[in-house]
PDB file of N, CA and C in Angstrom:
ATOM      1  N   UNK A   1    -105.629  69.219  47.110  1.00  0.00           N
ATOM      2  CA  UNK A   1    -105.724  70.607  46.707  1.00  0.00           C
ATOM      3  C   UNK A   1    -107.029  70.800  45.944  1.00  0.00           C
ATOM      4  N   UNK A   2    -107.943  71.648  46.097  1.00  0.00           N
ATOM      5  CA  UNK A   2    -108.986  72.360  45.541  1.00  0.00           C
ATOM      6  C   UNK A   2    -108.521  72.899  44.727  1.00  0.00           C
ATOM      7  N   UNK A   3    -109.520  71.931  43.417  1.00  0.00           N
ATOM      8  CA  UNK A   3    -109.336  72.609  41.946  1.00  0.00           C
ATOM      9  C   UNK A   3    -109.458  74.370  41.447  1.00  0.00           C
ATOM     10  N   UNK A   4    -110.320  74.460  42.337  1.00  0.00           N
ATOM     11  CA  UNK A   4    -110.797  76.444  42.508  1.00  0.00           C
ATOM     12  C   UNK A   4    -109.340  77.169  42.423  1.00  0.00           C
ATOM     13  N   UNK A   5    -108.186  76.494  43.146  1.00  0.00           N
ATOM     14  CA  UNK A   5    -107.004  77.327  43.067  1.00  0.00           C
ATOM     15  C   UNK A   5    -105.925  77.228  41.861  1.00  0.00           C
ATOM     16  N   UNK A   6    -106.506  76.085  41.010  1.00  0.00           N
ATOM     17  CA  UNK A   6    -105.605  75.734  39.678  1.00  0.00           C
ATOM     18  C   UNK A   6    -105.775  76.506  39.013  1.00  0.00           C
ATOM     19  N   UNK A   7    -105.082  76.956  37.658  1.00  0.00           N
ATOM     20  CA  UNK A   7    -105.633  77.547  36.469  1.00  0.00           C
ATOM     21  C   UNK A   7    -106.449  76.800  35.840  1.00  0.00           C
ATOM     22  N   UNK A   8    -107.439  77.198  35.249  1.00  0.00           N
ATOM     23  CA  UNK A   8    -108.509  76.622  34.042  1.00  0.00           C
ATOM     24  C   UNK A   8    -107.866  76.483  32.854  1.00  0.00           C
ATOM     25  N   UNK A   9    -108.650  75.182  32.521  1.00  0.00           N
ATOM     26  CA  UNK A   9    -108.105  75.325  31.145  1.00  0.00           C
ATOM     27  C   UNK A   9    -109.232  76.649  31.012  1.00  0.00           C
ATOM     28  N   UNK A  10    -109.189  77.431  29.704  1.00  0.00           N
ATOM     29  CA  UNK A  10    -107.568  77.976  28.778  1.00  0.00           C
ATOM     30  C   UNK A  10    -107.053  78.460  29.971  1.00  0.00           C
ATOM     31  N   UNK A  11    -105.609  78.591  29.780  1.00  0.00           N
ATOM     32  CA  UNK A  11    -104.606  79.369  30.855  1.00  0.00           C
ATOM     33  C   UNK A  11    -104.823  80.559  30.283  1.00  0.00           C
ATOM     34  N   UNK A  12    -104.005  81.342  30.999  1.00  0.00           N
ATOM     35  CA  UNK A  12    -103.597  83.265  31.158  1.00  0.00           C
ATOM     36  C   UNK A  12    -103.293  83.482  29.411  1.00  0.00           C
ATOM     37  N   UNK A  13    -102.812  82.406  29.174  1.00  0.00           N
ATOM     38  CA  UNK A  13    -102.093  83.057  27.880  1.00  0.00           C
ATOM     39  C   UNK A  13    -102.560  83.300  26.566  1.00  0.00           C
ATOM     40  N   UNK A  14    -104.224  82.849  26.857  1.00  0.00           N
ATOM     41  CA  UNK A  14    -105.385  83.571  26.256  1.00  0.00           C
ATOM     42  C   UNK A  14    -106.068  84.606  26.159  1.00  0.00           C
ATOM     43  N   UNK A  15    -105.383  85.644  27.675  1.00  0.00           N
ATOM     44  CA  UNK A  15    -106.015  87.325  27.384  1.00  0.00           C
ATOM     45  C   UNK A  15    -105.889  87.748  26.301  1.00  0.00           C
ATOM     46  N   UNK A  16    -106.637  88.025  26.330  1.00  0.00           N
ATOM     47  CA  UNK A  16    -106.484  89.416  24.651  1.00  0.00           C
ATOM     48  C   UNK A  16    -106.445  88.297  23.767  1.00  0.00           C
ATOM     49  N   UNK A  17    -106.858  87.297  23.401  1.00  0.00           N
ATOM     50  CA  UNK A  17    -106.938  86.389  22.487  1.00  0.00           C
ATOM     51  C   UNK A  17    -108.474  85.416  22.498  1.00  0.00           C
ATOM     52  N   UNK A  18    -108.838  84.329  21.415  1.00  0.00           N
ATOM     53  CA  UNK A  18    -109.447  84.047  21.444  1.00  0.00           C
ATOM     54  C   UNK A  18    -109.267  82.608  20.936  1.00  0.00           C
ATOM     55  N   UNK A  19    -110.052  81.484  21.674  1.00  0.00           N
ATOM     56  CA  UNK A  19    -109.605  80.208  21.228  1.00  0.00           C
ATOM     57  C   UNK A  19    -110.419  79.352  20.081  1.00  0.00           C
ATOM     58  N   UNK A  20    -109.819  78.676  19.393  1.00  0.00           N
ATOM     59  CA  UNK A  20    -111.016  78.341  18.369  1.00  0.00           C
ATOM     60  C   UNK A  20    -110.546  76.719  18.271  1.00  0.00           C
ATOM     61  N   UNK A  21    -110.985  75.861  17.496  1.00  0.00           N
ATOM     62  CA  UNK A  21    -110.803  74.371  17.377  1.00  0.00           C
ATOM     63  C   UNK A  21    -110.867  73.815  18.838  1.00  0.00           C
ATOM     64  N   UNK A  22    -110.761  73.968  19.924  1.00  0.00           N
ATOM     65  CA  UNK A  22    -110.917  73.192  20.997  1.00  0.00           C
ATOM     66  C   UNK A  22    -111.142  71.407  20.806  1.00  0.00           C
ATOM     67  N   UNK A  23    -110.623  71.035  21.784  1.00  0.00           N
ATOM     68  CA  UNK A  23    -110.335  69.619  21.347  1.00  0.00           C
ATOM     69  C   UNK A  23    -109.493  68.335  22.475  1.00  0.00           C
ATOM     70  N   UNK A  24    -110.497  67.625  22.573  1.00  0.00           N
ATOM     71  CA  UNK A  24    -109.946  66.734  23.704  1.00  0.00           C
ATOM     72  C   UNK A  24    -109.530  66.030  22.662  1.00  0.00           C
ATOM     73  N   UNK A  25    -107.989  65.385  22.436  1.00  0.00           N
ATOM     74  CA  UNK A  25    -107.289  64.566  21.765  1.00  0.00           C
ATOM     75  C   UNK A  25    -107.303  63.124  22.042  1.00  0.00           C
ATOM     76  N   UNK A  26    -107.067  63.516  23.444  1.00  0.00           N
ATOM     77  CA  UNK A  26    -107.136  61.740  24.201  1.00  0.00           C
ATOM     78  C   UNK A  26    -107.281  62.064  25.773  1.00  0.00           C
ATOM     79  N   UNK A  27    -107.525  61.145  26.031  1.00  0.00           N
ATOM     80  CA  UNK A  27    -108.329  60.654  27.238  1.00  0.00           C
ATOM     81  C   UNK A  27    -107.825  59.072  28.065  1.00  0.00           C
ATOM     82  N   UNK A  28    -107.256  59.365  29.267  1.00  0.00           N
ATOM     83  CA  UNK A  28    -107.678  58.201  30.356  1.00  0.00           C
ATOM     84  C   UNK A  28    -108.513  58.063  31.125  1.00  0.00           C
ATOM     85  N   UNK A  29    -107.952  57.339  32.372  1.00  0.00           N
ATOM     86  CA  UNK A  29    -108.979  57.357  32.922  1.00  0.00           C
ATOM     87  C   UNK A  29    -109.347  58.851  33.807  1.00  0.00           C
ATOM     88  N   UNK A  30    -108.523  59.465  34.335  1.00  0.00           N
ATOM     89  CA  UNK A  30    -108.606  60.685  34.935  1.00  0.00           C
ATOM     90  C   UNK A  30    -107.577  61.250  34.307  1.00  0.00           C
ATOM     91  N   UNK A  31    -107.519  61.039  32.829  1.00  0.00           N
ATOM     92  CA  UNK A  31    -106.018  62.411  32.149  1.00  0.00           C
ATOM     93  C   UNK A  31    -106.579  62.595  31.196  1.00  0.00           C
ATOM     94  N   UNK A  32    -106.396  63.786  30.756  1.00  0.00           N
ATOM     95  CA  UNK A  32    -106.981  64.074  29.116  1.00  0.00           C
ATOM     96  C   UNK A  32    -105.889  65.128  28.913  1.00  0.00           C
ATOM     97  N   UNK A  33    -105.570  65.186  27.908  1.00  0.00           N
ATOM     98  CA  UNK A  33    -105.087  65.818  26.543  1.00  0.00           C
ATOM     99  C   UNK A  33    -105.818  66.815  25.673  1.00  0.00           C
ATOM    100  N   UNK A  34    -106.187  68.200  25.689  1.00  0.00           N
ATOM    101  CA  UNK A  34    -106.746  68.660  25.087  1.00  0.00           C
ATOM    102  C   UNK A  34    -105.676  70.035  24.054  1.00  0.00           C
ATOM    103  N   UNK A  35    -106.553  70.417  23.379  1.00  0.00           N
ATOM    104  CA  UNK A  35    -105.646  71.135  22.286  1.00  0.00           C
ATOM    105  C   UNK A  35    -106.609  72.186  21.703  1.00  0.00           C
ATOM    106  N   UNK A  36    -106.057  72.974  21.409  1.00  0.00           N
ATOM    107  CA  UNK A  36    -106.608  74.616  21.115  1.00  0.00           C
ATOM    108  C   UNK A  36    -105.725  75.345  20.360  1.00  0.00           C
ATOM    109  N   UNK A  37    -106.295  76.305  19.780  1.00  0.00           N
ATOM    110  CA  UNK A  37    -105.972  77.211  18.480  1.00  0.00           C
ATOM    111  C   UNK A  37    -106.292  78.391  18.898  1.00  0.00           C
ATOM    112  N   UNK A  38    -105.179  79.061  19.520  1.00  0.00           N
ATOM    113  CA  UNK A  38    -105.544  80.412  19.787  1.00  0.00           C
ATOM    114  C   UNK A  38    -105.560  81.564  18.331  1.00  0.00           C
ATOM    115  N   UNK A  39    -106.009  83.063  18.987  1.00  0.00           N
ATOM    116  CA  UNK A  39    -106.054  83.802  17.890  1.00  0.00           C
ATOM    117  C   UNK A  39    -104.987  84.085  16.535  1.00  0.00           C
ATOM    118  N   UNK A  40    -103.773  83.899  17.252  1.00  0.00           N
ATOM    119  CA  UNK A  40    -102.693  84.076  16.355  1.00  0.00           C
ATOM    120  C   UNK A  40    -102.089  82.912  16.279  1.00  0.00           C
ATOM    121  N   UNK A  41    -102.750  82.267  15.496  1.00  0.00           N
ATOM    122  CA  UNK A  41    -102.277  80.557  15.637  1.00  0.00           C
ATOM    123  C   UNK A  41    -101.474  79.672  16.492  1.00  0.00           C
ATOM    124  N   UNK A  42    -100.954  80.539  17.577  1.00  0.00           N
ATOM    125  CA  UNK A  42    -100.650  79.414  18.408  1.00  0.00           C
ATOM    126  C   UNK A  42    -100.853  77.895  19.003  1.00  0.00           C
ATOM    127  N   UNK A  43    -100.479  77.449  19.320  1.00  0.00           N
ATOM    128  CA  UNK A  43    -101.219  76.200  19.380  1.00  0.00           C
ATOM    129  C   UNK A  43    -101.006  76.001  20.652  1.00  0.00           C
ATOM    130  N   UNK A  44    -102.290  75.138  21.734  1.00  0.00           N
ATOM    131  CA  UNK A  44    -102.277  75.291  23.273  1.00  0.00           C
ATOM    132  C   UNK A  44    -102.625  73.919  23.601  1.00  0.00           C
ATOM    133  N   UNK A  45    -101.395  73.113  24.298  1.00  0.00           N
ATOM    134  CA  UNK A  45    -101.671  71.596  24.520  1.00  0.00           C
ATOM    135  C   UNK A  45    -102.038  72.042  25.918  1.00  0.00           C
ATOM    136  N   UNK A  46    -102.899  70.585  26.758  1.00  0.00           N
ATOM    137  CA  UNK A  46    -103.611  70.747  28.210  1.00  0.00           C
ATOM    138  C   UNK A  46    -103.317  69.603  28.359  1.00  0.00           C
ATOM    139  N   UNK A  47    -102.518  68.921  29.511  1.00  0.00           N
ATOM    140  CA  UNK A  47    -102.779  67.147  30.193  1.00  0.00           C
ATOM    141  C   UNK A  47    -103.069  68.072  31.332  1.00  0.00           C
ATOM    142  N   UNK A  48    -104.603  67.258  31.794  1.00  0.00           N
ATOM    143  CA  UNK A  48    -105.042  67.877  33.381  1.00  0.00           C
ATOM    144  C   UNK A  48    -105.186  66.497  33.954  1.00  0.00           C
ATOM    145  N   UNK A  49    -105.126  66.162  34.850  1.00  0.00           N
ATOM    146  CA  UNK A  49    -105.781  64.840  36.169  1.00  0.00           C
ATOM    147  C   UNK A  49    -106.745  66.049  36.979  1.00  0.00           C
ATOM    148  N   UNK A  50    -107.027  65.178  38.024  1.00  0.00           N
ATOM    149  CA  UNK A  50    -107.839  65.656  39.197  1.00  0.00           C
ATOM    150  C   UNK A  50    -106.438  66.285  39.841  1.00  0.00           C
ATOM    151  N   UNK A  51    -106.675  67.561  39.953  1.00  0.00           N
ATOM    152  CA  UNK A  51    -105.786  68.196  41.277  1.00  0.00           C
ATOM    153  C   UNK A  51    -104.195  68.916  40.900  1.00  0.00           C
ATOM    154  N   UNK A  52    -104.423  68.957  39.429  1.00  0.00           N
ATOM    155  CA  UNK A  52    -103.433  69.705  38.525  1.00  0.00           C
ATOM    156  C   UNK A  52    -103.354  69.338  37.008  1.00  0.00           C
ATOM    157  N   UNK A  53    -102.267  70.498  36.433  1.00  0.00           N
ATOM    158  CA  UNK A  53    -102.117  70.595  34.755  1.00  0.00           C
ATOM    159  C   UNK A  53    -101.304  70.804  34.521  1.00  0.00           C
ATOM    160  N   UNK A  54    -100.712  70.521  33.096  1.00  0.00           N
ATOM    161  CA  UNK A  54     -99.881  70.916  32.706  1.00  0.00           C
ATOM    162  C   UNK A  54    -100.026  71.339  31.319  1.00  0.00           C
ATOM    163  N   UNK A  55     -99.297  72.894  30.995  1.00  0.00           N
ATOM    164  CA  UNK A  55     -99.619  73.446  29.616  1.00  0.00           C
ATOM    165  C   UNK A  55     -98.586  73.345  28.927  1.00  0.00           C
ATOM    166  N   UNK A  56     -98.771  73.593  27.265  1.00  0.00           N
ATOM    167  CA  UNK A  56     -97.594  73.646  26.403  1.00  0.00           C
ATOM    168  C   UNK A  56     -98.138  74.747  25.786  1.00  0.00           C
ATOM    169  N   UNK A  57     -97.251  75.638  25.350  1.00  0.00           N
ATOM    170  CA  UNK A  57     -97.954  76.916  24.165  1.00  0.00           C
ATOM    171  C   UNK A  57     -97.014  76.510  22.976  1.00  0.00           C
ATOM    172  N   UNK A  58     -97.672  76.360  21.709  1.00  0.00           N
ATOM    173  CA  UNK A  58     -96.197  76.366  20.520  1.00  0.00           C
ATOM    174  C   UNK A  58     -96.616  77.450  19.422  1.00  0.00           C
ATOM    175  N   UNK A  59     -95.316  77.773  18.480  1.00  0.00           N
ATOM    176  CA  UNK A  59     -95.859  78.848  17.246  1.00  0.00           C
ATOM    177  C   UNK A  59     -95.145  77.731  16.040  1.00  0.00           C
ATOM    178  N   UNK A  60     -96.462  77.559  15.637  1.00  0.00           N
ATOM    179  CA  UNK A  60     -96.185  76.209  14.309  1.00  0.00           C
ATOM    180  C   UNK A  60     -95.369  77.132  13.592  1.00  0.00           C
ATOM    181  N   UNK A  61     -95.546  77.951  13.481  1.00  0.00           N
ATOM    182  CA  UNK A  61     -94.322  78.986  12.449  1.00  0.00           C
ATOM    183  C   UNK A  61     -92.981  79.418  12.771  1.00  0.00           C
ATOM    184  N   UNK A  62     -92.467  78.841  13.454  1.00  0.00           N
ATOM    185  CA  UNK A  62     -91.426  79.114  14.700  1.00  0.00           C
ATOM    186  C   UNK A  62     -90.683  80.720  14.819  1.00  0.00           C
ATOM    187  N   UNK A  63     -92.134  81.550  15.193  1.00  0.00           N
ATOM    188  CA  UNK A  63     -91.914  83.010  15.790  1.00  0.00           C
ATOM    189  C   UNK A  63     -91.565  82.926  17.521  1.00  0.00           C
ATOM    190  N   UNK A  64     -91.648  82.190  17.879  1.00  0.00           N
ATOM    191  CA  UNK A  64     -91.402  82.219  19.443  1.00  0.00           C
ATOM    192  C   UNK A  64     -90.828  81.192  19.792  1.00  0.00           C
ATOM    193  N   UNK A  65     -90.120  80.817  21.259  1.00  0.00           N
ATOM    194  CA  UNK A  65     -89.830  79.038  22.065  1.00  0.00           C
ATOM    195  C   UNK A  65     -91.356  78.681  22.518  1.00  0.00           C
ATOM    196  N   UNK A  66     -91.612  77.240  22.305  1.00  0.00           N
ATOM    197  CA  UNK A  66     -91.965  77.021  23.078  1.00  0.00           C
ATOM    198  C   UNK A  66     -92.277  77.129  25.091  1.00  0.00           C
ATOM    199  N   UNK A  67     -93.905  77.187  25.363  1.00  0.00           N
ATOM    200  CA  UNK A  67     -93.633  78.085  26.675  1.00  0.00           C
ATOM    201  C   UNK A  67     -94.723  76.615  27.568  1.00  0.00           C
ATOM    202  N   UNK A  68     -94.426  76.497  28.557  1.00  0.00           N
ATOM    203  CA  UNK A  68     -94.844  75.200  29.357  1.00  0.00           C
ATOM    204  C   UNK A  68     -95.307  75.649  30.966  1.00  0.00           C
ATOM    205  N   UNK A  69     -95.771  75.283  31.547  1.00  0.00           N
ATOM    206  CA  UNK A  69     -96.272  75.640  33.110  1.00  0.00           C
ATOM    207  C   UNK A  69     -96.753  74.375  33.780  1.00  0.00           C
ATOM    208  N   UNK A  70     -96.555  74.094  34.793  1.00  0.00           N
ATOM    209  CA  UNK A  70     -97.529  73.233  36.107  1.00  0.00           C
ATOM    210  C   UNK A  70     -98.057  73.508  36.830  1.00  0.00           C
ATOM    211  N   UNK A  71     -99.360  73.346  36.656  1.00  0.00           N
ATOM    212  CA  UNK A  71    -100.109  74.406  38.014  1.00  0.00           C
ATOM    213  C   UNK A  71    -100.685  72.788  38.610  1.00  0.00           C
ATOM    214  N   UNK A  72    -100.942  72.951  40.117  1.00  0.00           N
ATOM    215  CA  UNK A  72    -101.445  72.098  40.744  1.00  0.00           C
ATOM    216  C   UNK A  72    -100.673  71.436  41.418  1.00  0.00           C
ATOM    217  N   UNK A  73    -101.000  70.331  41.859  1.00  0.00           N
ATOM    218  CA  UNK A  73    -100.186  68.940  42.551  1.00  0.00           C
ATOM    219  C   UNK A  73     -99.842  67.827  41.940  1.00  0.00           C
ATOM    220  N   UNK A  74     -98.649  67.148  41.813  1.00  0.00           N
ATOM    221  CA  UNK A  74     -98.131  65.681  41.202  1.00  0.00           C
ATOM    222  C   UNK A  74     -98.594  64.503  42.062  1.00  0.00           C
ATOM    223  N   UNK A  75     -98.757  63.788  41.386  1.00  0.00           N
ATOM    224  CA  UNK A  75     -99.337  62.940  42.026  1.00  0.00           C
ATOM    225  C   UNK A  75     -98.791  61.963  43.245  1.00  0.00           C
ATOM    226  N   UNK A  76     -98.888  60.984  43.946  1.00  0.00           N
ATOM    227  CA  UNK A  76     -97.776  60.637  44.637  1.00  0.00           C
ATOM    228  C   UNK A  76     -97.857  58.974  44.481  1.00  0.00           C
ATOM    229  N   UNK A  77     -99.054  58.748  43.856  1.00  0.00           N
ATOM    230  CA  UNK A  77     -99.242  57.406  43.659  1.00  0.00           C
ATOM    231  C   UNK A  77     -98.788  57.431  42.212  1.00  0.00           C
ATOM    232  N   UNK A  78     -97.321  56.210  42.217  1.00  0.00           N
ATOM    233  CA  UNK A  78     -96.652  56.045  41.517  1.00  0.00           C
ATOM    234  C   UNK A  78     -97.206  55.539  39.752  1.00  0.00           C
ATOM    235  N   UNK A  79     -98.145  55.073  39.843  1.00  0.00           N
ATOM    236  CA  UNK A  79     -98.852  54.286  38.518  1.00  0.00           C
ATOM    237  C   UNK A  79     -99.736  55.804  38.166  1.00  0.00           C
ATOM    238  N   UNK A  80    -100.198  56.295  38.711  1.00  0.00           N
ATOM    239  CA  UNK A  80    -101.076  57.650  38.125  1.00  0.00           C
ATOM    240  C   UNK A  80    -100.192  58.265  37.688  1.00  0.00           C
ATOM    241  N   UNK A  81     -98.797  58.654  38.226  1.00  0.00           N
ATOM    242  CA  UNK A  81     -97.983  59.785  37.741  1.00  0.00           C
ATOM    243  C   UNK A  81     -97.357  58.827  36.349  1.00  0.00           C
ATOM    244  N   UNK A  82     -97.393  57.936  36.355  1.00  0.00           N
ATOM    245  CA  UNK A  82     -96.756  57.701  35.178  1.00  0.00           C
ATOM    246  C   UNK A  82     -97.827  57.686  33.941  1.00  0.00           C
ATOM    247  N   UNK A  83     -99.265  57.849  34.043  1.00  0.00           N
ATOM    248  CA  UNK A  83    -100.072  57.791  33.333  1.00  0.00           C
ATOM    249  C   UNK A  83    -100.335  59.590  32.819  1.00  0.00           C
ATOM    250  N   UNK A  84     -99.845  60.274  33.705  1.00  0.00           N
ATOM    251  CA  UNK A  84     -99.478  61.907  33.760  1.00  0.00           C
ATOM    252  C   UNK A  84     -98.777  61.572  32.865  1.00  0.00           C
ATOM    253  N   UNK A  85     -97.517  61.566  33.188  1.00  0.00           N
ATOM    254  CA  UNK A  85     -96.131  61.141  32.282  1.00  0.00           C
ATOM    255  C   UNK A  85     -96.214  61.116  30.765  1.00  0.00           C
ATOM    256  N   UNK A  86     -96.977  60.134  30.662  1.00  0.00           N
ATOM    257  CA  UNK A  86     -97.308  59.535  29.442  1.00  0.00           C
ATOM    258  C   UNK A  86     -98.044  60.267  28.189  1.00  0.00           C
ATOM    259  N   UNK A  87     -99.247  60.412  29.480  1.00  0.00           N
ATOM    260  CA  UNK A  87     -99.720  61.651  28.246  1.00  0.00           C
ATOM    261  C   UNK A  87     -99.314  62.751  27.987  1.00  0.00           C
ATOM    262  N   UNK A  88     -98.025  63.656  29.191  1.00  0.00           N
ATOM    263  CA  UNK A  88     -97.379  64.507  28.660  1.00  0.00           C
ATOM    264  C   UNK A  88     -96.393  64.179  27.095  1.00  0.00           C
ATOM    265  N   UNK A  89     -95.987  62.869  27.519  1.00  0.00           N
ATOM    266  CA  UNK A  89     -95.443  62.843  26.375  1.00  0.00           C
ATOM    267  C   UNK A  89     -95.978  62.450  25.042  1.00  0.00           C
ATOM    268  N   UNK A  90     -96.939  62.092  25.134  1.00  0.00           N
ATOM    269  CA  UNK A  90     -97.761  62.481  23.763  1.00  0.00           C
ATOM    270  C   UNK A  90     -97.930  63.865  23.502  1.00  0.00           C
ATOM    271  N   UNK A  91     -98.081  64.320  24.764  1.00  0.00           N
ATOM    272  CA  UNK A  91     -98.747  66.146  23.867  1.00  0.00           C
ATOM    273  C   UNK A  91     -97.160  66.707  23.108  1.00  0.00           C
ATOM    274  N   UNK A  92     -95.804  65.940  24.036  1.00  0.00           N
ATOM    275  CA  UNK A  92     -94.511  66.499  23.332  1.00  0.00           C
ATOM    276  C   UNK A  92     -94.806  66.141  21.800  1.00  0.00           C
ATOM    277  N   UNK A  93     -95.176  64.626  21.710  1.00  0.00           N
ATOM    278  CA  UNK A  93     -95.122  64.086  20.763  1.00  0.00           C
ATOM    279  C   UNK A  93     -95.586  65.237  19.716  1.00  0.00           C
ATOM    280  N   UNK A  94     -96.944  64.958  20.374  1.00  0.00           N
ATOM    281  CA  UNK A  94     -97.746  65.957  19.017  1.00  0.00           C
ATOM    282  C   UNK A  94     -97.423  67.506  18.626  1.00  0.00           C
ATOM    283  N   UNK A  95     -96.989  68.023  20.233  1.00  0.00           N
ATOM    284  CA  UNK A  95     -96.176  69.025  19.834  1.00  0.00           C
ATOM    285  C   UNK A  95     -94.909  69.039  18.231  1.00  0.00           C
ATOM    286  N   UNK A  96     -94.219  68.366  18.755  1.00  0.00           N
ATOM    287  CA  UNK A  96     -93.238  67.901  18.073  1.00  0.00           C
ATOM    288  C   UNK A  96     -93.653  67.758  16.216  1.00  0.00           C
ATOM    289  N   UNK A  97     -94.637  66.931  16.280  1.00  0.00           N
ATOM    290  CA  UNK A  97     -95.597  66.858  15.236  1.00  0.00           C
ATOM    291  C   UNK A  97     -96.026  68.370  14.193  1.00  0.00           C
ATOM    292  N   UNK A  98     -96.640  69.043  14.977  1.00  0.00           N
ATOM    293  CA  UNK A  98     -97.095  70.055  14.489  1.00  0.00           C
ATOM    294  C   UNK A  98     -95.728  70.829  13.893  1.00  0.00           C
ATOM    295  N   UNK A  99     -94.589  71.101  14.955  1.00  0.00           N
ATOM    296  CA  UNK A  99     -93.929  71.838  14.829  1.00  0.00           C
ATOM    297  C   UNK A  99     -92.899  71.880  13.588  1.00  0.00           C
ATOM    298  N   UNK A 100     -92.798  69.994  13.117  1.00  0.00           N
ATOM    299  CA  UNK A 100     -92.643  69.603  12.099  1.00  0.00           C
ATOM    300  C   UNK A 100     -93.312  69.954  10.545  1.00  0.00           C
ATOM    301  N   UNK A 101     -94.448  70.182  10.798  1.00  0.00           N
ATOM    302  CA  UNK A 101     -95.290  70.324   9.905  1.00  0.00           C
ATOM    303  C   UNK A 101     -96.099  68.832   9.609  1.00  0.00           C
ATOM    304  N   UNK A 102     -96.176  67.984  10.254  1.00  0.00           N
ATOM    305  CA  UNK A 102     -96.531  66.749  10.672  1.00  0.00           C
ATOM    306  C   UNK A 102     -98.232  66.513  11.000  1.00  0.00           C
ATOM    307  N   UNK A 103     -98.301  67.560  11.430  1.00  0.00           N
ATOM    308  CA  UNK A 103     -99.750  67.633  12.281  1.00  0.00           C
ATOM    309  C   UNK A 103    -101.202  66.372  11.587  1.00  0.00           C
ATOM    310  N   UNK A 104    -100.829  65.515  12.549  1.00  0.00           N
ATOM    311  CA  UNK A 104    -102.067  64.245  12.567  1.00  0.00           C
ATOM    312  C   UNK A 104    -103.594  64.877  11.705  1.00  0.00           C
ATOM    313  N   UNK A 105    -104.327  63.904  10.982  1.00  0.00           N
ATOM    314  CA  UNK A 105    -105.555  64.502  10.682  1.00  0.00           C
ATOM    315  C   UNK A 105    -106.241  64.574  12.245  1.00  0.00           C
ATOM    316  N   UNK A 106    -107.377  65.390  11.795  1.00  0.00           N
ATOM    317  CA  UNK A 106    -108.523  64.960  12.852  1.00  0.00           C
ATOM    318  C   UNK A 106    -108.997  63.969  13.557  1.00  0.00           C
ATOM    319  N   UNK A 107    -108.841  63.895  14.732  1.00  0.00           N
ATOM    320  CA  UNK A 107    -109.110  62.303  15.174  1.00  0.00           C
ATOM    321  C   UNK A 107    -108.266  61.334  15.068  1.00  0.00           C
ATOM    322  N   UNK A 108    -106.789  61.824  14.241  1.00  0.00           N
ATOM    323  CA  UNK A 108    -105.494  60.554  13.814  1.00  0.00           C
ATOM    324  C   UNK A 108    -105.248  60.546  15.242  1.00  0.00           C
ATOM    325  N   UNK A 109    -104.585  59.475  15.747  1.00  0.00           N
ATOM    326  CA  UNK A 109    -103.640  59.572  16.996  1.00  0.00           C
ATOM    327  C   UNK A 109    -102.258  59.760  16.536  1.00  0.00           C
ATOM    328  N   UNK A 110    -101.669  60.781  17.233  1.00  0.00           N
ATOM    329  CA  UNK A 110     -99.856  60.442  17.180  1.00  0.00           C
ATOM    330  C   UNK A 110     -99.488  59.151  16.528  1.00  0.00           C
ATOM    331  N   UNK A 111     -98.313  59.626  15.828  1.00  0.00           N
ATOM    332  CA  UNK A 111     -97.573  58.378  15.139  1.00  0.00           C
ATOM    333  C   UNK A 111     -96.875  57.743  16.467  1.00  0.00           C
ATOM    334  N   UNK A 112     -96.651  56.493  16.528  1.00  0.00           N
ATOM    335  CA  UNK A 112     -96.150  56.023  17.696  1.00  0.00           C
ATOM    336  C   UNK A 112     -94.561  55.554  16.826  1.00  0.00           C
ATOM    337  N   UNK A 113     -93.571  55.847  17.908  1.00  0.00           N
ATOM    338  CA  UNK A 113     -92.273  56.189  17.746  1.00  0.00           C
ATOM    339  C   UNK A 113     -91.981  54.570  17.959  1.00  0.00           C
ATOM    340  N   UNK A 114     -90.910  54.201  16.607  1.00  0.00           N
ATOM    341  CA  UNK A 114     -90.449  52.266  17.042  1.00  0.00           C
ATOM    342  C   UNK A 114     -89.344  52.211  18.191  1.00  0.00           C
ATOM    343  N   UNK A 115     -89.888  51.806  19.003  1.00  0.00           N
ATOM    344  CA  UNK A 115     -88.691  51.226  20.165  1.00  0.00           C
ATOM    345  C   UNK A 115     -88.004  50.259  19.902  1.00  0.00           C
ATOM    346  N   UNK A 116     -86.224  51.032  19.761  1.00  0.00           N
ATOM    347  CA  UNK A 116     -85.278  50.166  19.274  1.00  0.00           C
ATOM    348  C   UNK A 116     -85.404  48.483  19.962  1.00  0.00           C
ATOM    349  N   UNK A 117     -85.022  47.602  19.143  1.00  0.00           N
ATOM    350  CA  UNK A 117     -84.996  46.412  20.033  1.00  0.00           C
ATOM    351  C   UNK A 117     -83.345  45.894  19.700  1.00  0.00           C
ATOM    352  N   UNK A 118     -82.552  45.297  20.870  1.00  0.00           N
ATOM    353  CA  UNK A 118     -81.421  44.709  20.483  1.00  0.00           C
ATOM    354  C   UNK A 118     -81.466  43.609  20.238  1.00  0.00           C
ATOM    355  N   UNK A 119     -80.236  43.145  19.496  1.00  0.00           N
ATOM    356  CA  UNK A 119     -80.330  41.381  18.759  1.00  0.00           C
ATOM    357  C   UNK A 119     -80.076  40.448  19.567  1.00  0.00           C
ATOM    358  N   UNK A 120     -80.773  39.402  19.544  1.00  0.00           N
ATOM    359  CA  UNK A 120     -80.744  37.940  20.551  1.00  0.00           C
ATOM    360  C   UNK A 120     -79.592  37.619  20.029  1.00  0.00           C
TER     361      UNK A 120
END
């Protein structure tokens, strides 16, 4: 699929608004994570690959739900989509983060969550 037919980052849900802090968070090899501060503080997560995206919108003040979209194509090679995967779930993470009142410094990475282990 030709990128020309995806949404751009910023999505739609920037009319009548304006974005400020822009911010690639993290990065693979073809995934990134980016993050934005719209006019009324919303906050706008981005995981894009080659050939689709996926958005998160949140209100750190909890005036609204959370609002999410997929534009593009999933991948079909099994190790890329899980590298999709992954960084979606960091942006939950950080979502999650913010929404807490949590929000990482500049440049912090996400707190990484302990994976239970059972007893030998």
């Amino acid at each position: 699929m030709d990128d020309l037919f995806i949404p751009l980052w910023p999505p739609a849900w920037v009319e009548d608004h304006t974005l400020s802090d822009e911010q690639l968070v993290a990065a693979g090899e073809d995934v990134r994570l980016m993050s934005a501060v719209r006019s009324d503080q919303r906050v706008l997560l981005s995981v894009s690959w080659p050939g689709g995206r996926r958005y998160l919108m949140i209100d750190p003040q909890g005036g609204g739900a959370p609002e999410a979209f997929r534009a593009g194509a999933t991948s079909t090679d099994p190790d890329f989509a899980r590298s999709i995967d992954a960084m979606w779930s960091q942006a939950l993470q950080l979502a999650k983060q913010i929404l807490d009142g949590e929000l990482p410094a500049l440049g912090e990475e996400p707190k990484k969550r302990r994976r239970w282990r059972g007893r030998d």
